[in-house]
Protein backbone atom coordinates (compact mmCIF):
# COMPACT_ATOMS: atom_id res chain seq x y z
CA UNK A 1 4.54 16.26 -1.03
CA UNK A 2 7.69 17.84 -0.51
CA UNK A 3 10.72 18.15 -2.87
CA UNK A 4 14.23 19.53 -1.75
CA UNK A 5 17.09 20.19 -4.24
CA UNK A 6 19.91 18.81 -2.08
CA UNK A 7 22.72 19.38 -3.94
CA UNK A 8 24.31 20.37 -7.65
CA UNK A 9 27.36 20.08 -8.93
CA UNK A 10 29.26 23.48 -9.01
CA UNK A 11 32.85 24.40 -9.76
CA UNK A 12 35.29 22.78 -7.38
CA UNK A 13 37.06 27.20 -7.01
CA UNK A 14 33.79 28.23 -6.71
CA UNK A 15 33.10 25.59 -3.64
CA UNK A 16 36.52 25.99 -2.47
CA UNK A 17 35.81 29.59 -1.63
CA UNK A 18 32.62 29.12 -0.71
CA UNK A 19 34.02 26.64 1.96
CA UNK A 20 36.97 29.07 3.15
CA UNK A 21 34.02 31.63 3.81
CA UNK A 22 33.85 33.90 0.93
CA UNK A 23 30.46 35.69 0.01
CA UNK A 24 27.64 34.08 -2.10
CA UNK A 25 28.48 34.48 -5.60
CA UNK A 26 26.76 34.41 -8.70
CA UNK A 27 28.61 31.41 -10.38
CA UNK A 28 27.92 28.71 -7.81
CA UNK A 29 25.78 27.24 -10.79
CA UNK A 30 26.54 24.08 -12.75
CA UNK A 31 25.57 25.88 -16.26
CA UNK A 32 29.60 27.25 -16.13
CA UNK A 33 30.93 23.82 -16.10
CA UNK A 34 28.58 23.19 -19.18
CA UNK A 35 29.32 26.23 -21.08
CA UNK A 36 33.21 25.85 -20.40
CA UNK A 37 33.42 21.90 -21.63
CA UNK A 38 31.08 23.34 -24.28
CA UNK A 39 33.92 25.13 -25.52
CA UNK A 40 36.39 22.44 -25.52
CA UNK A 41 35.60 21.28 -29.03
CA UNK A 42 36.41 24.76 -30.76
CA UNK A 43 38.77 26.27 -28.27
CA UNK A 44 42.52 25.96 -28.13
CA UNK A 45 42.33 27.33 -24.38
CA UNK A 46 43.23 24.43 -21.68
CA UNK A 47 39.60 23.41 -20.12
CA UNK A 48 40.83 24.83 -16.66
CA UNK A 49 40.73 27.92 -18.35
CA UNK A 50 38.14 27.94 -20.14
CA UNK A 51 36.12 27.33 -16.64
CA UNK A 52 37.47 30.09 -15.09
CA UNK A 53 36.21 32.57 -18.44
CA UNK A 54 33.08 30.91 -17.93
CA UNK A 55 32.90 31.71 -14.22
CA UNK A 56 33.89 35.30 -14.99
CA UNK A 57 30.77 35.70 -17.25
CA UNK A 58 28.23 33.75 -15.71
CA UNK A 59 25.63 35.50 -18.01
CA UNK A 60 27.77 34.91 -21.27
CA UNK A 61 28.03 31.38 -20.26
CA UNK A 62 24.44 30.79 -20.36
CA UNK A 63 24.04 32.70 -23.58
CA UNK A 64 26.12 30.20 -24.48
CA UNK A 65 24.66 27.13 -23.07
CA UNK A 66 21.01 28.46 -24.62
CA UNK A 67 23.13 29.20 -28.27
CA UNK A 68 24.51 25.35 -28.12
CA UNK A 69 21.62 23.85 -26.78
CA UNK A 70 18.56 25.23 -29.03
CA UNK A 71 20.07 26.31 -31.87
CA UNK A 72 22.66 24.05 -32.36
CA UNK A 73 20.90 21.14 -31.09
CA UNK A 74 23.61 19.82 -28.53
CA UNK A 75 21.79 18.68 -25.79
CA UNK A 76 24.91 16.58 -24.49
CA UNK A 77 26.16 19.65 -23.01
CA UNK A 78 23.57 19.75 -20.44
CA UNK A 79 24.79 16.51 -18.92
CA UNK A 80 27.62 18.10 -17.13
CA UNK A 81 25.38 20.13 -15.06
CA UNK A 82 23.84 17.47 -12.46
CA UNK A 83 21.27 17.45 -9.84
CA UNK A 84 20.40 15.79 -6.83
CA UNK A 85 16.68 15.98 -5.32
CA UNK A 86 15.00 14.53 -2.16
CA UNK A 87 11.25 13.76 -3.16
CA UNK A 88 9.21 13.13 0.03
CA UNK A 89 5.65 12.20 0.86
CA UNK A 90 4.95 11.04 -2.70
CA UNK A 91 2.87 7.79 -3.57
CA UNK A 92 4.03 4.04 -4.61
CA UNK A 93 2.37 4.91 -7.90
CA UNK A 94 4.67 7.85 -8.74
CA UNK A 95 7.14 6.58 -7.85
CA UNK A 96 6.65 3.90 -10.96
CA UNK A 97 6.60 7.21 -13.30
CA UNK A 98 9.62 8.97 -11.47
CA UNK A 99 11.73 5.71 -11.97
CA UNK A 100 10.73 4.98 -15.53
CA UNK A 101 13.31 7.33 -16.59
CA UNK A 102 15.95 5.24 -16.97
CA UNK A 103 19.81 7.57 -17.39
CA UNK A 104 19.03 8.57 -13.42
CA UNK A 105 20.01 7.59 -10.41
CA UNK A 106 17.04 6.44 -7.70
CA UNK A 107 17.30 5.22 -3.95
CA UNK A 108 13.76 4.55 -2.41
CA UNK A 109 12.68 3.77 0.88
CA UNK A 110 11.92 -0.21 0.73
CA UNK A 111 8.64 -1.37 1.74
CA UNK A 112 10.43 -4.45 2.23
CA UNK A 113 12.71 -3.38 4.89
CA UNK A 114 10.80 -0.75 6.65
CA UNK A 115 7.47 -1.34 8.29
CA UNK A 116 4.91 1.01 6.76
CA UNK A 117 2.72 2.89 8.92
CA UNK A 118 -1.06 4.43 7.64
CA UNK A 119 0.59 6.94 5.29
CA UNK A 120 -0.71 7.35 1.81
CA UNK A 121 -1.51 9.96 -0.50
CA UNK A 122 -5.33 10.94 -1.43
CA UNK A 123 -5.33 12.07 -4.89
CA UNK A 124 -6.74 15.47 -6.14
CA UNK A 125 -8.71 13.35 -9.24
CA UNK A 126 -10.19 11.68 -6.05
CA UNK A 127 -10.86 14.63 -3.97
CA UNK A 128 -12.55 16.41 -7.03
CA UNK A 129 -14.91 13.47 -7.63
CA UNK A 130 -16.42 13.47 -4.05
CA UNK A 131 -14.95 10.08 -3.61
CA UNK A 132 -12.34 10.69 -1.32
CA UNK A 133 -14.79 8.88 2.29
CA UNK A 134 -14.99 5.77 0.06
CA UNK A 135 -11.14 5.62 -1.04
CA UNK A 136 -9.85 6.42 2.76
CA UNK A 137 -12.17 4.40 4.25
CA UNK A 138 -11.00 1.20 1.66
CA UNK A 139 -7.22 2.08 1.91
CA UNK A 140 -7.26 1.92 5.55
CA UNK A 141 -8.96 -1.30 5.72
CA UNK A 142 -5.73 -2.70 3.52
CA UNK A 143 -3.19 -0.93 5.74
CA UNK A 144 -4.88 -2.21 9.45
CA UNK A 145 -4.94 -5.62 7.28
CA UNK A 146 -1.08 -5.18 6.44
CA UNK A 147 -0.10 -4.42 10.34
CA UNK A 148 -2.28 -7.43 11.47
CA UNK A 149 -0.75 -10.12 8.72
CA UNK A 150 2.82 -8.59 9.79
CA UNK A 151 1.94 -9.58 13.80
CA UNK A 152 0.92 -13.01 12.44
CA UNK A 153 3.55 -13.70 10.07
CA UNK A 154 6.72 -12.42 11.93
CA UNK A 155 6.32 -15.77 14.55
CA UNK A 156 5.35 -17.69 11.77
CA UNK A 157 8.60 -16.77 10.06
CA UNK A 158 10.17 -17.51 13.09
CA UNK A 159 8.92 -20.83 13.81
CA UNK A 160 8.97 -21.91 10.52
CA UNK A 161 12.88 -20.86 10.18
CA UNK A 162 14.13 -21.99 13.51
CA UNK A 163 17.86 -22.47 12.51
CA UNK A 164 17.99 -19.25 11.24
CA UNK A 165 16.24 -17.35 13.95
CA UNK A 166 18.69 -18.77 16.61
CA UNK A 167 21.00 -16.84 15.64
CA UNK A 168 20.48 -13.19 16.85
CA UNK A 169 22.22 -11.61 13.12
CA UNK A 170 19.39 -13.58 11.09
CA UNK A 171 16.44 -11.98 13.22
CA UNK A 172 16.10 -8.72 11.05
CA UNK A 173 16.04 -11.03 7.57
CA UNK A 174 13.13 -13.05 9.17
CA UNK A 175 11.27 -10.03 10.37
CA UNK A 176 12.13 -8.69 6.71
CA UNK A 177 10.48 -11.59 5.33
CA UNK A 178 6.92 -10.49 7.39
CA UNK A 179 7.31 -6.78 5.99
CA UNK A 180 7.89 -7.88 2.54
CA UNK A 181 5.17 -10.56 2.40
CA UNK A 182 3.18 -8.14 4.29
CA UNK A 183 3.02 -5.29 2.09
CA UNK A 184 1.46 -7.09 -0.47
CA UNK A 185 -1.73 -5.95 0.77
CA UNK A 186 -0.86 -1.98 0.99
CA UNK A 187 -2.23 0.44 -2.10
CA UNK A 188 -0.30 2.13 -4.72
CA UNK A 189 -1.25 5.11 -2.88
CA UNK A 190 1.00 4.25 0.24
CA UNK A 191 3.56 7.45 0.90
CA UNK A 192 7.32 7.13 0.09
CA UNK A 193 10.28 8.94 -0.58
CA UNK A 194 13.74 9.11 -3.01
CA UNK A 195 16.76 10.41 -3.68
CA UNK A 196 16.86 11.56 -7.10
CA UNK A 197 20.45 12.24 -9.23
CA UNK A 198 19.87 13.73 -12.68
CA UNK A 199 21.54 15.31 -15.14
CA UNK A 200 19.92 18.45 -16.82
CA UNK A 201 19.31 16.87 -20.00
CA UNK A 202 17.24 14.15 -19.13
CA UNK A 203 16.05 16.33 -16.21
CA UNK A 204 14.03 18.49 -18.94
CA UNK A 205 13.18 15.39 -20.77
CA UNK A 206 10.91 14.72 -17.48
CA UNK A 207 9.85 17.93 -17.09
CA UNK A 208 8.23 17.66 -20.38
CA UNK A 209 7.06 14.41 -19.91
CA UNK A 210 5.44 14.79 -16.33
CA UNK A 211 4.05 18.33 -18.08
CA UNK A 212 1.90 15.89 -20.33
CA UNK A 213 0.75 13.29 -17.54
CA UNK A 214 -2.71 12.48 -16.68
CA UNK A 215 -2.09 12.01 -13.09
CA UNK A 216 -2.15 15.54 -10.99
CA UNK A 217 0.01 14.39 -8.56
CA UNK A 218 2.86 13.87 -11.57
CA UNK A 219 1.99 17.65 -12.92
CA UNK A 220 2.54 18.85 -9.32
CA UNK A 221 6.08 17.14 -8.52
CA UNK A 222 7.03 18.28 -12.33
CA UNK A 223 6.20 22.05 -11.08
CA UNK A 224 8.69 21.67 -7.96
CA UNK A 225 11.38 20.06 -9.50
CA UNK A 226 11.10 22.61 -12.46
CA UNK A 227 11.01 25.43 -10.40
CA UNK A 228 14.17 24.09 -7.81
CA UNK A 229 16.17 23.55 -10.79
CA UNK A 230 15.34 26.50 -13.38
CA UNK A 231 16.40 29.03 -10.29
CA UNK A 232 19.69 27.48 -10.13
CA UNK A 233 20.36 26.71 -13.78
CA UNK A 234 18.16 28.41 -16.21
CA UNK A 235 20.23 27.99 -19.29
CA UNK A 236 20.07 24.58 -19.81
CA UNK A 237 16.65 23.90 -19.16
CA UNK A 238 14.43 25.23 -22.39
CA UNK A 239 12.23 22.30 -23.73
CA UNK A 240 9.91 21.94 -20.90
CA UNK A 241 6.44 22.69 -21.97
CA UNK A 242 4.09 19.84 -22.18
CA UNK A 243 4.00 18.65 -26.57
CA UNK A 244 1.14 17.02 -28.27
CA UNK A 245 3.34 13.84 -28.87
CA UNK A 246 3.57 13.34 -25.32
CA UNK A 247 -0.08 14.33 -24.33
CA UNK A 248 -1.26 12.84 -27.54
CA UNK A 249 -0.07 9.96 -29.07
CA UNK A 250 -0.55 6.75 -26.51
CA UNK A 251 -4.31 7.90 -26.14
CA UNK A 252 -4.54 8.26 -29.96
CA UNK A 253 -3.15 5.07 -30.49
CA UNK A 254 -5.38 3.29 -27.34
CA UNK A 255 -8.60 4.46 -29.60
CA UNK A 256 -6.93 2.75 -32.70
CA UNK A 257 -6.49 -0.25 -30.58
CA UNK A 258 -9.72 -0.20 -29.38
CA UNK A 259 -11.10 0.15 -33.12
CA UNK A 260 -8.64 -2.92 -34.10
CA UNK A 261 -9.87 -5.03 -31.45
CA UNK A 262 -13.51 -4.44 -31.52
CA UNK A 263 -13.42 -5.26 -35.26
CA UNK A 264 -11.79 -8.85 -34.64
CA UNK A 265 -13.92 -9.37 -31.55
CA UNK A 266 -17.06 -9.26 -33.81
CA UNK A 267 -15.94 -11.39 -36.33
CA UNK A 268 -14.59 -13.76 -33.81
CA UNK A 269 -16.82 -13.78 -30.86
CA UNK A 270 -15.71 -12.52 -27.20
CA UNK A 271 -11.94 -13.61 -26.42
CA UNK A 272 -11.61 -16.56 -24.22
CA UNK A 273 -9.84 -15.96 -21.08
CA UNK A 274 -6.12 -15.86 -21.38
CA UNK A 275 -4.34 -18.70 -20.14
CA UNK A 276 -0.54 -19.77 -19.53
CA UNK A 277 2.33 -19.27 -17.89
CA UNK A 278 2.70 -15.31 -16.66
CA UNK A 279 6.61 -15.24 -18.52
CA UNK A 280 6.71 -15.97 -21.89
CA UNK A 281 9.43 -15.61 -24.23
CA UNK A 282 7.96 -13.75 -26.97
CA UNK A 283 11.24 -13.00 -29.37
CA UNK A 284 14.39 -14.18 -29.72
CA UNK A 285 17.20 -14.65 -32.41
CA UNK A 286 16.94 -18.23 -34.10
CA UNK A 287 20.92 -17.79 -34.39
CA UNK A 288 21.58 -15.96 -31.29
CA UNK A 289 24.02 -18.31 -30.16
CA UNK A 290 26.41 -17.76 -33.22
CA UNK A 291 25.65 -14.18 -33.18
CA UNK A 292 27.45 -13.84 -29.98
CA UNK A 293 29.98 -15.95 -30.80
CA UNK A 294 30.55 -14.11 -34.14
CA UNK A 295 30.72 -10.91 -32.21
CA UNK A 296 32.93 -12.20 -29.78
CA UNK A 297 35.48 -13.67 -33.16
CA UNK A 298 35.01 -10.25 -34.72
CA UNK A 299 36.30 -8.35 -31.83
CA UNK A 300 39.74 -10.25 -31.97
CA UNK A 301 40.61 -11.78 -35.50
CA UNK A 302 40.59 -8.85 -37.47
CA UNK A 303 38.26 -9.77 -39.89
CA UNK A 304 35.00 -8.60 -40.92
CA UNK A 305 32.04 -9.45 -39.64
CA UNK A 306 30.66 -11.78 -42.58
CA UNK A 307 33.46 -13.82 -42.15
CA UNK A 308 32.92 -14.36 -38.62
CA UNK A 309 29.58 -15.10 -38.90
CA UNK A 310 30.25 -17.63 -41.48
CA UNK A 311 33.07 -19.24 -39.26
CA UNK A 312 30.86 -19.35 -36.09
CA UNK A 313 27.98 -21.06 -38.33
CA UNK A 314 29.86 -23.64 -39.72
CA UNK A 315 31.82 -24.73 -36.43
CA UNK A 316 31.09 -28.08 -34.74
CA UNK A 317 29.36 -27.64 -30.87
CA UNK A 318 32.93 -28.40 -29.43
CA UNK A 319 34.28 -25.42 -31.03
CA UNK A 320 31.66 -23.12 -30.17
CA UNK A 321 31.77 -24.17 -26.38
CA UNK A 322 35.79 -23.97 -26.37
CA UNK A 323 35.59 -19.96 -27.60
CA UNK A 324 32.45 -19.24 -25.02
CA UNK A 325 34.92 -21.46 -22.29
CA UNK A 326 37.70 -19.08 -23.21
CA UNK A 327 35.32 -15.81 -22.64
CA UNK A 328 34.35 -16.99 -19.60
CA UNK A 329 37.35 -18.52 -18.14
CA UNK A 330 38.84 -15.98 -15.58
CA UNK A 331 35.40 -14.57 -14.64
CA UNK A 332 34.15 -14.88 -11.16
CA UNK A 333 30.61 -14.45 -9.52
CA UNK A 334 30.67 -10.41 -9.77
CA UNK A 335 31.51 -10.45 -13.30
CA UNK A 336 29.63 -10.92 -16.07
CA UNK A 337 30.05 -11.75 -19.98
CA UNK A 338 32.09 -9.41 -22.13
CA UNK A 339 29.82 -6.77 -24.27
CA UNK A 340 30.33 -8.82 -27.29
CA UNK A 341 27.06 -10.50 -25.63
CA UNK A 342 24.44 -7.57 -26.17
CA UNK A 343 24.19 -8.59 -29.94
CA UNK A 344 22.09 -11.07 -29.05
CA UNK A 345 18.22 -9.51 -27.87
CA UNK A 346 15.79 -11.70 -26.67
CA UNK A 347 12.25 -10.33 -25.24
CA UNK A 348 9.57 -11.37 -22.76
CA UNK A 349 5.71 -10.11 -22.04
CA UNK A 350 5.58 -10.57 -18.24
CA UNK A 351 2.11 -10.62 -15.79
CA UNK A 352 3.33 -9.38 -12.61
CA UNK A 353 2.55 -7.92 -9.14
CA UNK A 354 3.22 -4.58 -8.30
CA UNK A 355 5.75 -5.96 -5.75
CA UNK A 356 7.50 -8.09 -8.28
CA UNK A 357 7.49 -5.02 -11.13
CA UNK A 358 9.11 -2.71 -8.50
CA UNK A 359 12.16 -5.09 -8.53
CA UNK A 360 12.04 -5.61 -12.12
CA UNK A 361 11.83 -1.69 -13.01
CA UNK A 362 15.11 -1.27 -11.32
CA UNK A 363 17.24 -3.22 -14.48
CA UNK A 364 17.31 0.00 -16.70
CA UNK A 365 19.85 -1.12 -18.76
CA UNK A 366 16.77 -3.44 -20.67
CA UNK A 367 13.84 -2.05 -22.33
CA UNK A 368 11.01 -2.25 -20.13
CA UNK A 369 7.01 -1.31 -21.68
CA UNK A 370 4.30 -1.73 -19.42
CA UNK A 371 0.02 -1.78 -19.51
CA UNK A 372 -1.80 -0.59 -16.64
CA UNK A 373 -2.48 -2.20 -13.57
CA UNK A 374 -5.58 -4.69 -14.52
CA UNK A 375 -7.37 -6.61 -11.92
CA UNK A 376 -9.10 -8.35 -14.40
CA UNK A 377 -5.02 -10.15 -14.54
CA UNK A 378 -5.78 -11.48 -10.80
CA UNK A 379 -3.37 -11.04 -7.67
CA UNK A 380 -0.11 -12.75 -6.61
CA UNK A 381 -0.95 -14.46 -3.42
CA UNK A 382 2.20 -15.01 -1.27
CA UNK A 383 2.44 -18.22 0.28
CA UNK A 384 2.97 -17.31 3.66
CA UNK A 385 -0.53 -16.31 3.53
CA UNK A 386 -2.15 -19.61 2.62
CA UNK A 387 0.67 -20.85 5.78
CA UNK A 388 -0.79 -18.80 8.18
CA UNK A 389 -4.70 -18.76 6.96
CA UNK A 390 -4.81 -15.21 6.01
CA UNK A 391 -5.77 -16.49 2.13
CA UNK A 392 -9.29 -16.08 2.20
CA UNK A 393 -8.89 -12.85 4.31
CA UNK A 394 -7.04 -11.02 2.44
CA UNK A 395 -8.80 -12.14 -0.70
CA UNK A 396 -11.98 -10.67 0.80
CA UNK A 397 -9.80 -7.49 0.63
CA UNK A 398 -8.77 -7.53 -2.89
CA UNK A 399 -12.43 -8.28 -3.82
CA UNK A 400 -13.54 -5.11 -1.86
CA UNK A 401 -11.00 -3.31 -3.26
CA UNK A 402 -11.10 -4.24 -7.24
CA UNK A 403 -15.41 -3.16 -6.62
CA UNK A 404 -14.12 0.33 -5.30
CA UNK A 405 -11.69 0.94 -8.08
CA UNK A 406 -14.18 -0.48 -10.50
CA UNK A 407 -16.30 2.75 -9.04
CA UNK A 408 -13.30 4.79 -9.05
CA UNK A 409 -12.54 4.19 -12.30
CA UNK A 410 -15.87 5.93 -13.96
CA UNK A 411 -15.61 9.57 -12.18
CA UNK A 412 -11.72 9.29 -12.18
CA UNK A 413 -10.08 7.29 -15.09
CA UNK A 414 -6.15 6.44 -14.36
CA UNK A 415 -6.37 7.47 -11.02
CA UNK A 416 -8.22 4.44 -9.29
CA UNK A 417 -5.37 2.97 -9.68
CA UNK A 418 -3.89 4.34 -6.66
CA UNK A 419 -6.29 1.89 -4.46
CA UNK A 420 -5.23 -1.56 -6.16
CA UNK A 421 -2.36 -3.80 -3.76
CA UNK A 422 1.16 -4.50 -4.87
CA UNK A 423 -0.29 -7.93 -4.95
CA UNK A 424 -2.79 -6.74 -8.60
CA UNK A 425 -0.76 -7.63 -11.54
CA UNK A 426 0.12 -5.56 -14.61
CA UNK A 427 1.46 -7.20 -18.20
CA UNK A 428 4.39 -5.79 -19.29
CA UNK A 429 7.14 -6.62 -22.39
CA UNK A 430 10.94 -6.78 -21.43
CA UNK A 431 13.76 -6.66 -24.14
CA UNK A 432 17.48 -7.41 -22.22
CA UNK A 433 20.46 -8.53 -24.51
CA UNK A 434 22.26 -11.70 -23.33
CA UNK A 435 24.67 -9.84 -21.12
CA UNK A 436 22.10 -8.07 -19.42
CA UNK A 437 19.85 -11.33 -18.47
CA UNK A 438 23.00 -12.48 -17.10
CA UNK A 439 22.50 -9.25 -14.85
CA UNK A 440 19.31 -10.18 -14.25
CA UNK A 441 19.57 -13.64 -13.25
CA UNK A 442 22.89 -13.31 -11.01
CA UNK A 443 20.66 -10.50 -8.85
CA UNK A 444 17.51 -12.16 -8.68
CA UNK A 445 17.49 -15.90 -8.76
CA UNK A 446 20.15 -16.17 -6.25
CA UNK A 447 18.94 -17.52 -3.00
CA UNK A 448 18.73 -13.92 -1.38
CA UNK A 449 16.33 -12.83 -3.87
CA UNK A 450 12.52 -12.06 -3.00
CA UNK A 451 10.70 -14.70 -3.86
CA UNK A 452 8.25 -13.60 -6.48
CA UNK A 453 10.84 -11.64 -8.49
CA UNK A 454 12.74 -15.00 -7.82
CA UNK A 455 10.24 -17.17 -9.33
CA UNK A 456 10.11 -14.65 -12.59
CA UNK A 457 13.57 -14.81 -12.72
CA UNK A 458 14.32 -18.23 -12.87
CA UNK A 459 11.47 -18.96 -15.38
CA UNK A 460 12.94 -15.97 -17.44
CA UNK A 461 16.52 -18.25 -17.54
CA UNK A 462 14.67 -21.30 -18.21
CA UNK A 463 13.08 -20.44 -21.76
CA UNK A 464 16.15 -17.95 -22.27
CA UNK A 465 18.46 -21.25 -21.97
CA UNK A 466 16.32 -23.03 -24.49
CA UNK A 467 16.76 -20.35 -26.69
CA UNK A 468 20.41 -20.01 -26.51
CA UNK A 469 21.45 -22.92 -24.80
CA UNK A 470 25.41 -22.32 -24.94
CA UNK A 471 25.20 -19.17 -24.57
CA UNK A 472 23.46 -19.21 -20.98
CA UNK A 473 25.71 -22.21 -19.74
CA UNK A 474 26.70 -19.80 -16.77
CA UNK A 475 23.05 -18.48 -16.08
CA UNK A 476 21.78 -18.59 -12.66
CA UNK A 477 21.82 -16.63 -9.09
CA UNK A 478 24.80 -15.40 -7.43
CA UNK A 479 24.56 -18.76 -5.08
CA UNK A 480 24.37 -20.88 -7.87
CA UNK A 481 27.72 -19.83 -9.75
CA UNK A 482 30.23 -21.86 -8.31
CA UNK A 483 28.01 -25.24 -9.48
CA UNK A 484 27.38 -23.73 -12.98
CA UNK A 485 31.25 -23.14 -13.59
CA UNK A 486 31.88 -26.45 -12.13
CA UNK A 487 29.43 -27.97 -14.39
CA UNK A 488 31.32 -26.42 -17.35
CA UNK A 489 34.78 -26.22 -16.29
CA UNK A 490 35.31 -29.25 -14.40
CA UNK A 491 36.74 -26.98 -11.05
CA UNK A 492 35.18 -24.40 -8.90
CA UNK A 493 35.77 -20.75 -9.63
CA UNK A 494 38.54 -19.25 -7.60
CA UNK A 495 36.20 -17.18 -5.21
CA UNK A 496 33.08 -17.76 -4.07
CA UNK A 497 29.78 -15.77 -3.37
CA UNK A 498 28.99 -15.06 0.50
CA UNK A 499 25.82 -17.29 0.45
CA UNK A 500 27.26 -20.16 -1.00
CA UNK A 501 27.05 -23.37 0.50
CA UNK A 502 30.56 -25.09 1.17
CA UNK A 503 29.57 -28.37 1.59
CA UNK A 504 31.57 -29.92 -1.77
């Protein structure tokens, strides 16, 4: 593991004479820029000079920043100080916890794009349990697996897409399509890398959240980035210490569970195994339709909200579709529904790959819960596989693995999960407002989109459109757009997406 502090944000006189040559100084530090907008509130001063007071007394400042910060309890100050980290040789699987923060900025390498070599991480929980011949010796049988399905299905792609591949531009999409079917057979523990932009606040918010984790290799990328950043702004950076709420309370609350579940299990008999369709819509508004639409009246007649609502209720379908018509009139492929369409919430409890929740994880703007990677939920099995005859192969590997992480799992606990595939599944619970899934959909059911997070997708829109079925009139993929307004408008949007098909 290594972890650089690439860059901070720092005062643009400070940088200026930095850049002309001048010495180091003490006040190339964002904490000035937080103590001097600090001030803004209860100083007449203009704010240009009130940064160059705070530059003057770089210690005073962070007096300051420590004064607003703990004993006032303004945390928002710290978001002016911002910092930018490159996290190296670090595993898929910490990568999930890096990237569960959700006010950050993230750019990984791909597994999709890049071919992977036989780089992975080998825990310390592993190490320390005398396990670590067994878990080498298992996660190199996936990667030599992984580099032998990508020779067989690169051709296959290929052959399979000759139109496409005739054209020398397409050739590094169909040799993406290997790597990304391909990598469903590498670990958790397979090495990658980030660039990382925080702010301080929620910087210290995972600094005292990795303090608590149960995974060592979390506690040892919290110490770097703690120590990178306290040396450069030590002001704004005070709750860090691990707290008993974090440590404590999902473990507390797994026992209850477990107490819960036990009880009904006896009365009941053993659970039957759980059947269905892996997306199902698990909440949504009854009246989420006229809750937009009321929203969307409220924000322009004036009038308060019960008397939109009651308007909205009581008008006929053709109404209701002439407002939503008007909203979305002038909007083109790129643009989505006003924010009068986040009143209306609708959730989902997904069973997904690893591959597919890497995808999903990136929409931060919903709320995203997750369970631990189970392989008692099965593996997504990409079809390309069963095309070229690797099926039974490579379930012969998942097999051999889910036995070594069942062995794992005893002398280790959370950490045989680094040795499961981004083909085992997890069950996780997604909340996204109506704007949002419009996000959602427009990025990954368009025909670009991977096809597993594809397939999620589009089921996602299918029970959301049931749900709210004027509200999602316009949902669908990127390529899809100029159809849907079509469909509603009786004309084609004014532009068009790159991928769409002209052929009406």
């Amino acid at each position: 593991m290594k972890v650089i502090l690439a860059g901070t944000n720092i005062d643009a006189d400070v940088l200026q004479d930095l850049l002309a040559g001048a010495p180091p100084r003490s006040d190339a530090t964002p904490e000035t820029l937080s103590a001097a907008y600090a001030r803004i509130s209860r100083h007449p001063e203009p704010v240009d000079e009130l940064r160059r007071q705070a530059r003057a007394e770089v210690e005073k400042a962070r007096l300051s920043n420590q004064a607003i910060i703990f004993k006032m309890g303004h945390h928002s100050v710290a978001e002016h100080a911002v910092f930018n980290f490159d996290i190296l040789g670090v595993s898929r699987l910490a990568i999930e916890e890096v990237e569960h923060f959700r006010l950050c900025s993230f750019t990984e390498k791909s597994q999709r794009y890049i071919k992977l070599e036989d780089d992975f991480v080998l825990p310390q929980e592993i190490r320390h349990a005398g396990m670590s011949e067994l878990f080498v010796k298992t996660v190199r049988a996936q990667n030599a697996f992984y580099l032998s399905l990508y020779d067989r299905l690169k051709p296959h792609f290929f052959d399979k897409h000759r139109d496409l591949a005739a054209h020398p531009r397409n050739r590094a999409i169909l040799e993406g399509w290997a790597k990304e079917d391909a990598r469903y057979t590498v670990s958790l523990a397979t090495e990658g890398q980030l660039g990382m932009t925080i702010n301080a606040r929620n910087l210290e918010l995972l600094i005292r959240r990795f303090a608590a984790s149960d995974l060592d290799e979390i506690r040892t990328l919290n110490r770097a980035l703690f120590a990178l950043a306290k040396s450069i702004a030590p002001s704004i950076l005070l709750f860090t210490e691990a707290c008993a709420h974090d440590a404590l309370t999902y473990r507390e609350l797994e026992k209850e569970a477990g107490r819960l579940f036990r009880r009904s299990e006896e009365k009941k008999g053993k659970a039957a195994r759980e059947k269905g369709s892996p997306v199902r819509i698990v909440q949504a508004p009854r009246d989420g339709d006229v809750r937009v639409l009321a929203a969307l009246l409220h924000r322009v007649s004036g009038r308060p909200y019960a008397d939109c609502l009651k308007k909205a209720l009581k008008a006929p379908v053709a109404e209701k579709k002439k407002l939503l018509k008007t909203a979305w009139r002038h909007m083109e492929f790129y643009d989505f529904p006003q924010r009068e369409f986040e009143f209306a919430d609708l959730a989902f409890e997904l069973v997904v790959s690893a591959a597919c929740f890497a995808q999903i994880k990136r929409h931060r703007m919903a709320t995203l819960t997750v369970q631990p990677y189970n392989p008692g939920l099965g593996v997504t099995v990409p079809p390309s596989f069963v095309e070229v005859g690797a099926d039974k192969e490579f379930l012969e590997i998942v097999d051999r693995t889910n036995d070594v992480f069942a062995r794992l799992r005893k002398k280790t606990g959370r950490a045989a999960e680094y040795v499961l595939t981004n083909a085992h599944r997890r069950r996780a619970m997604l909340k996204a407002n109506a704007r949002e899934l419009y996000h959602i959909s427009r990025l990954r059911e368009d025909a670009t989109a991977q096809w597993d997070i594809r397939a999620v997708a589009g089921r996602m829109s299918e029970l959301a459109c049931r749900a709210m079925p004027l509200t999602f009139l316009l949902l669908g993929g990127k390529d899809a757009y100029p159809l849907l307004y079509k469909k509603v408008f009786g004309r084609f949007p004014k532009l068009s997406p790159p991928t769409f098909w002209q052929g009406e």
